[in-house]
Protein backbone atom coordinates (compact mmCIF):
# COMPACT_ATOMS: atom_id res chain seq x y z
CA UNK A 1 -28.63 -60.42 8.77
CA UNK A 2 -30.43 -57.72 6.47
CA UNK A 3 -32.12 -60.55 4.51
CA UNK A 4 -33.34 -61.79 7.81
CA UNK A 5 -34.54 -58.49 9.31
CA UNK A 6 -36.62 -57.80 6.15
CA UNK A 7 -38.20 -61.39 6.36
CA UNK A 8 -38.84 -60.95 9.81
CA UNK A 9 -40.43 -57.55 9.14
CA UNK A 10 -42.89 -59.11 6.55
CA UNK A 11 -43.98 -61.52 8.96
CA UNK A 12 -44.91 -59.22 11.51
CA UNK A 13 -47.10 -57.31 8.83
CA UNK A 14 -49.24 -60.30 7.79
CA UNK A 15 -49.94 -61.26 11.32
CA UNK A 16 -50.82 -57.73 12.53
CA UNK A 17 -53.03 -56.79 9.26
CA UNK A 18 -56.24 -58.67 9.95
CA UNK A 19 -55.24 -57.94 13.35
CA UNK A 20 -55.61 -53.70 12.94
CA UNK A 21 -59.27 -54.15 11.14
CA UNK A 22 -61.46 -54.27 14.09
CA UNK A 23 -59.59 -51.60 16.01
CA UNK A 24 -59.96 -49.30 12.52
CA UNK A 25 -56.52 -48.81 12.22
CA UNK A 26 -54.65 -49.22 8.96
CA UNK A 27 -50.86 -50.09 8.24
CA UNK A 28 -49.79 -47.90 5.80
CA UNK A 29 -46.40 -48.70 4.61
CA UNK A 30 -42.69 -50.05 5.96
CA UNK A 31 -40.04 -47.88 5.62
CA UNK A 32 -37.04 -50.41 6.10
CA UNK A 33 -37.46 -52.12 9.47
CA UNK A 34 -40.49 -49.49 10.81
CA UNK A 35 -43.87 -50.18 10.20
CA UNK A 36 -46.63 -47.08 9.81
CA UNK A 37 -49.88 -46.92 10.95
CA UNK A 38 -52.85 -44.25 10.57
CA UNK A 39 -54.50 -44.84 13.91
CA UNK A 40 -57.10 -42.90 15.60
CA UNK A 41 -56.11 -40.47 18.52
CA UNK A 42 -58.15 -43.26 20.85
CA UNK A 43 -56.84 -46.01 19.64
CA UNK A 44 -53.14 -45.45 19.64
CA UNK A 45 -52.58 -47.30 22.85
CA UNK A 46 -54.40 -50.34 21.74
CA UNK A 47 -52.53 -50.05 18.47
CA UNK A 48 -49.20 -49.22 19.91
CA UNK A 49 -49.22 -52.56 22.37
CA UNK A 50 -50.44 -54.30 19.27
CA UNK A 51 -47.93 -53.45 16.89
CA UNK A 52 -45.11 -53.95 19.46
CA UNK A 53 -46.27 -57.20 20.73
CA UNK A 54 -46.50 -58.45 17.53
CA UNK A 55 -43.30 -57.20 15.97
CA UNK A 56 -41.52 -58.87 19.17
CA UNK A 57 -43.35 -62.23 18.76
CA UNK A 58 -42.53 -62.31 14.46
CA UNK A 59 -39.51 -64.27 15.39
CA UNK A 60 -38.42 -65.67 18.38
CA UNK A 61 -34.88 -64.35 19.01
CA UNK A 62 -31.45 -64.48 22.09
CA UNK A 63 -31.49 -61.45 23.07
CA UNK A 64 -35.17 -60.81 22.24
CA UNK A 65 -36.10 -58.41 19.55
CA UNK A 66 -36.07 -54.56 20.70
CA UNK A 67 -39.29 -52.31 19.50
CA UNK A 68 -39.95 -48.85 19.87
CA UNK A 69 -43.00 -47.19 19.23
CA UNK A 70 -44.10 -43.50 18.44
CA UNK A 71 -46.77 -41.67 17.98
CA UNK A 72 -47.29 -37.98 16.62
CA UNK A 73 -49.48 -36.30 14.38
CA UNK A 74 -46.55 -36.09 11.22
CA UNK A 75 -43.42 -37.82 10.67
CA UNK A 76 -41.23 -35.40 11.84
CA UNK A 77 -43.46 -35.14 15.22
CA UNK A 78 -43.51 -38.30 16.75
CA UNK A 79 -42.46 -38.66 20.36
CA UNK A 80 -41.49 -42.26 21.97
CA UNK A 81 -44.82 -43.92 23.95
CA UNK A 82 -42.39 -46.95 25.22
CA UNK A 83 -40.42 -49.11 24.24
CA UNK A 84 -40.74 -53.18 24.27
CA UNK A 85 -37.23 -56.46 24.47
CA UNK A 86 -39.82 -59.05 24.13
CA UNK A 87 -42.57 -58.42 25.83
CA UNK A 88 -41.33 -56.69 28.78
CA UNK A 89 -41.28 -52.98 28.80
CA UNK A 90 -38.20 -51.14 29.32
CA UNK A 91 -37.85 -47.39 30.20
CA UNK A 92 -34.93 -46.62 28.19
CA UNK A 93 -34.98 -44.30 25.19
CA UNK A 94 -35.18 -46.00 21.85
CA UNK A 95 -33.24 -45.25 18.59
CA UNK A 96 -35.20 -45.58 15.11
CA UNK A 97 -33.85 -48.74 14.55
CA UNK A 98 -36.79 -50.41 15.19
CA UNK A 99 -39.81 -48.57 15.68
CA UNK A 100 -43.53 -48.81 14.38
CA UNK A 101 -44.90 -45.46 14.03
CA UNK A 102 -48.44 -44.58 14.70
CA UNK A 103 -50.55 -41.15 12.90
CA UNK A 104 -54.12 -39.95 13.28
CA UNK A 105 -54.52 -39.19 9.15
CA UNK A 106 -58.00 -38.75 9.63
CA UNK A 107 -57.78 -35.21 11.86
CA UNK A 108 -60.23 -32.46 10.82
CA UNK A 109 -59.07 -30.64 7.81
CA UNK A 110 -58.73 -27.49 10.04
CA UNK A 111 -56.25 -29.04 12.91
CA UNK A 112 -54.03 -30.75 10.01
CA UNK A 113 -52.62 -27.30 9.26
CA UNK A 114 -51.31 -27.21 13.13
């Protein structure tokens, strides 16, 4: 099952990366079954139905996959925008299990230190 979660993880990541280019958003690393994004503040949306859609669709599962997403500023900040079995979204809280997480890295210097 781990072998299978980190192949089905890598799949996700080459279909979304050409994907993210025209919205200006940039994966920036996996951390175990999560995948990281630097996304601008009005783009996250976009992004966020992106990366979830796509991390659902990387391998077509009974029960479907379960995705969370997050956004925040830093990694400690992030706060749940929804979270996606399939492609069907589900008000339930999500654990980290699963999540992609999306940052705006490219703040003004001054409103980083907030």
């Amino acid at each position: 099952v781990q072998g299978t979660a980190a192949d089905i993880i890598k799949v996700a990541m080459v279909d979304l990366a050409p994907r993210l280019r025209p919205l200006g958003a940039d994966m920036i690393m996996q951390v175990h079954d999560e995948l990281v994004f630097d996304v601008d503040e009005d783009r996250v949306d976009v992004v966020a139905a992106l990366a979830a859609d796509r991390m659902v669709a990387a391998y077509d599962l009974e029960p479907p996959l379960e995705v969370g997403v997050k956004a925040g500023e830093r990694w400690g900040r992030v706060e749940l925008l929804e979270k996606r079995v399939g492609s069907r979204a589900d008000e339930n809280p999500v654990s980290d299990a699963t999540c992609a997480k999306l940052y705006n890295l490219h703040r003004p210097a001054m409103e980083k230190g907030k």
